[in-house]
C-alpha atoms as a PDB file:
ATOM      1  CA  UNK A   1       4.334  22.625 -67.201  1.00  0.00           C
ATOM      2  CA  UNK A   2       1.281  24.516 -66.647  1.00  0.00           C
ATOM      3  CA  UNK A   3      -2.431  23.068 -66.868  1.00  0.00           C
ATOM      4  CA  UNK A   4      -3.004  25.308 -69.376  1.00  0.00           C
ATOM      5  CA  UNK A   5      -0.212  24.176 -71.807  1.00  0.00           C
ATOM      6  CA  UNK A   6      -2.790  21.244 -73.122  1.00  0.00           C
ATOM      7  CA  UNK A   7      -6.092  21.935 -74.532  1.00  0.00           C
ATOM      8  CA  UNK A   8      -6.979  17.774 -74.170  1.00  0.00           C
ATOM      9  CA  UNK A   9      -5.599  18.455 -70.245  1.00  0.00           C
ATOM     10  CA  UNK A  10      -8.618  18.019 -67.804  1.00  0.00           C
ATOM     11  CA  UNK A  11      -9.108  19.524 -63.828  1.00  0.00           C
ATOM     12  CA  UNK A  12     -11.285  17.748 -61.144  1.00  0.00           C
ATOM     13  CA  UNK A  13     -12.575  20.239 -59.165  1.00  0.00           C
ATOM     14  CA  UNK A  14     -13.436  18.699 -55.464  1.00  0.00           C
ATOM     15  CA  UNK A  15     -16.287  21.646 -53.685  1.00  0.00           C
ATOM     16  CA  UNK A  16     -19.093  22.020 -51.372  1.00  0.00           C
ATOM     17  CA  UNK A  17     -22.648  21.272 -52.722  1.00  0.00           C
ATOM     18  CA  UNK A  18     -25.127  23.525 -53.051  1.00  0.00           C
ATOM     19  CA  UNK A  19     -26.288  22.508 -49.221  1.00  0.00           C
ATOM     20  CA  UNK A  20     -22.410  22.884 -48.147  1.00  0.00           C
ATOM     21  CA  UNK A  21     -22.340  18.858 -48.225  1.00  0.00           C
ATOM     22  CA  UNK A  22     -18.702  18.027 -48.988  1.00  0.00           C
ATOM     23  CA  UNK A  23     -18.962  15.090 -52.007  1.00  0.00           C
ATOM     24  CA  UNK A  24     -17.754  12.279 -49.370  1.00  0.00           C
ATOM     25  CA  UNK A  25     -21.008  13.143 -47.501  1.00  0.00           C
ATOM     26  CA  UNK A  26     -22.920  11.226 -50.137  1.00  0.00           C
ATOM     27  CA  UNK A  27     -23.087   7.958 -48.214  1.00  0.00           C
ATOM     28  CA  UNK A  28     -26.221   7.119 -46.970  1.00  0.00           C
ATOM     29  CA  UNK A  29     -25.439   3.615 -45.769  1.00  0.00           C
ATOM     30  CA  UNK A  30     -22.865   1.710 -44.175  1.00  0.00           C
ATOM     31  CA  UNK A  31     -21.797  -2.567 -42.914  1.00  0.00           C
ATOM     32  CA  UNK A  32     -22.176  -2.988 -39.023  1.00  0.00           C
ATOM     33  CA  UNK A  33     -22.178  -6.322 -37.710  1.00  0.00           C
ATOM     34  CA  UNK A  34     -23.565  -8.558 -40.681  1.00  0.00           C
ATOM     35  CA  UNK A  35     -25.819  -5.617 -41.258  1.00  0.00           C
ATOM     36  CA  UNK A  36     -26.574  -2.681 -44.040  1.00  0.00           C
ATOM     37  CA  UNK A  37     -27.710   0.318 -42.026  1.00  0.00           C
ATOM     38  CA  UNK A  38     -29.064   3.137 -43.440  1.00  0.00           C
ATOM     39  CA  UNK A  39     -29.482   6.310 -41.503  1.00  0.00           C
ATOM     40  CA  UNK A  40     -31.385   9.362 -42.284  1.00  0.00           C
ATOM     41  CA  UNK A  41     -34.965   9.134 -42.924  1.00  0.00           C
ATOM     42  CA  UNK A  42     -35.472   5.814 -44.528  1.00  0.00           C
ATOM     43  CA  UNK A  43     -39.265   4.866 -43.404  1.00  0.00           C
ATOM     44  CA  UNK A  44     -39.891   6.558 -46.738  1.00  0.00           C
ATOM     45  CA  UNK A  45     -37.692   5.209 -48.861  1.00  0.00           C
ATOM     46  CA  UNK A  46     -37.260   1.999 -51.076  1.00  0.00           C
ATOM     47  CA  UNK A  47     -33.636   0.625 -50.854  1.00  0.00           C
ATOM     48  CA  UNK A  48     -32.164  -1.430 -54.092  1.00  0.00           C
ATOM     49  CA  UNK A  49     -29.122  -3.699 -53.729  1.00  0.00           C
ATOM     50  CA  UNK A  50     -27.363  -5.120 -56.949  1.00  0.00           C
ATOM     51  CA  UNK A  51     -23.934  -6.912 -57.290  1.00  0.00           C
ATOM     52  CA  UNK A  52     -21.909  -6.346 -59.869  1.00  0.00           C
ATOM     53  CA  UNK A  53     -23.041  -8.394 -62.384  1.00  0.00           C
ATOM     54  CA  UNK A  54     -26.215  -6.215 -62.209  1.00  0.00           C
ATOM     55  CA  UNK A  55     -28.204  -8.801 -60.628  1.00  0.00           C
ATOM     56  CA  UNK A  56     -30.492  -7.407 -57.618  1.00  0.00           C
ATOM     57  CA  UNK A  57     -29.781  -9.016 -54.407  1.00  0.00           C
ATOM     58  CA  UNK A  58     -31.905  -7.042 -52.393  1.00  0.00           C
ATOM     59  CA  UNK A  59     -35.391  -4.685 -53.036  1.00  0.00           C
ATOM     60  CA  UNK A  60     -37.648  -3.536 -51.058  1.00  0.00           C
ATOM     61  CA  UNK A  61     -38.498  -0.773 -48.128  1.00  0.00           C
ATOM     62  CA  UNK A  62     -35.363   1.213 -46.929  1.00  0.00           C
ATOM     63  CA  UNK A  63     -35.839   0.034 -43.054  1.00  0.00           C
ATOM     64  CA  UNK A  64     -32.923   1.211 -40.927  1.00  0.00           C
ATOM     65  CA  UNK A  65     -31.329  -2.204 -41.011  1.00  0.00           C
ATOM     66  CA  UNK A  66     -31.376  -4.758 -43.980  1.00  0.00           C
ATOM     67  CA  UNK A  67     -29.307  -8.185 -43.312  1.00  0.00           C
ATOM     68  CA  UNK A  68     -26.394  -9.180 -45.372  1.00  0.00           C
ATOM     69  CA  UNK A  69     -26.472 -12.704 -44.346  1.00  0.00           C
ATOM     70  CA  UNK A  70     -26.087 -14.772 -47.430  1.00  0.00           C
ATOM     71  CA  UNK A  71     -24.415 -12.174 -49.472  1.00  0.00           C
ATOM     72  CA  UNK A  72     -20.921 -13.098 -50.971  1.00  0.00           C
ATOM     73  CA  UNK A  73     -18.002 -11.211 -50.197  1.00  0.00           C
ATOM     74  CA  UNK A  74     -17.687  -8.541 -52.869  1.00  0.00           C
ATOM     75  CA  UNK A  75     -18.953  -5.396 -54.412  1.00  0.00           C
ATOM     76  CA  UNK A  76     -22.267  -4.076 -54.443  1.00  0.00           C
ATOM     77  CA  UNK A  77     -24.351  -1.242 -55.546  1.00  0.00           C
ATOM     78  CA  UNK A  78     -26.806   0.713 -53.081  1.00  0.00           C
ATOM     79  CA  UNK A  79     -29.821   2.943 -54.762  1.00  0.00           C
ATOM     80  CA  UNK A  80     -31.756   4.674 -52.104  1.00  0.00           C
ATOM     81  CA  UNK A  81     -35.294   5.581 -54.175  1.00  0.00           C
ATOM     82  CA  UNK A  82     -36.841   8.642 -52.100  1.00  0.00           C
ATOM     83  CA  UNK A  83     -39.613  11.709 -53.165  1.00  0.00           C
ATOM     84  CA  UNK A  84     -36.340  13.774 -53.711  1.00  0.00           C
ATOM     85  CA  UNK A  85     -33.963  11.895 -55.913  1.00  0.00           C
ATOM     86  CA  UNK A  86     -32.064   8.857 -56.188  1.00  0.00           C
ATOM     87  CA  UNK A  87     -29.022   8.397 -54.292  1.00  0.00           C
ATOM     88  CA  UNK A  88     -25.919   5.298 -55.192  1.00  0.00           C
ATOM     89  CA  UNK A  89     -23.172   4.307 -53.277  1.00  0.00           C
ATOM     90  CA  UNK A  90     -21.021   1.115 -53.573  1.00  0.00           C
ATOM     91  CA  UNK A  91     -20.265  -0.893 -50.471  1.00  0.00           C
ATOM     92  CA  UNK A  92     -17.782  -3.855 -50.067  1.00  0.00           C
ATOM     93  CA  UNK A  93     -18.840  -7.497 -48.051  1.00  0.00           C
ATOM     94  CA  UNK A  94     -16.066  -8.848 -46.724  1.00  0.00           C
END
């Protein structure tokens, strides 16, 4: 069977941005003891954090550390608002 035997058949093609970012170098944020930390440049930037549900748990200026105590373990949403774009990632509270 060839990809090309199916005209419904679909390919994911996995490449280097634009930049020569590879697409797992989208995250922007990561957990570190009880903590959110965002690296890069975030002294301009306004950090959103919604569970699931779409409720926002978090809002407000991207500083490089943003406390996760009182969040339940789950999923969760991250959208870093900057002048160039808007960036999401999911993260997971254990």
């Amino acid at each position: 069977m060839k990809a090309t035997d199916y005209a419904s058949r679909f390919r994911l093609l996995f490449k280097a941005d634009e930049n020569g970012a590879s697409a797992g170098a989208a995250n922007f944020a990561y957990i570190q003891n009880g903590e959110i930390v965002v690296f890069g440049d975030a002294s301009t930037a306004y950090l959103q954090v919604t569970d699931m549900t779409g409720r926002i748990v978090y809002s407000g200026d991207a500083i490089n550390r943003v406390s996760i105590n009182g969040f339940v373990s789950g999923v969760y949403v991250l959208r870093l608002i900057t002048s160039d774009g808007v960036k999401t990632q999911k993260i997971v509270i254990e």
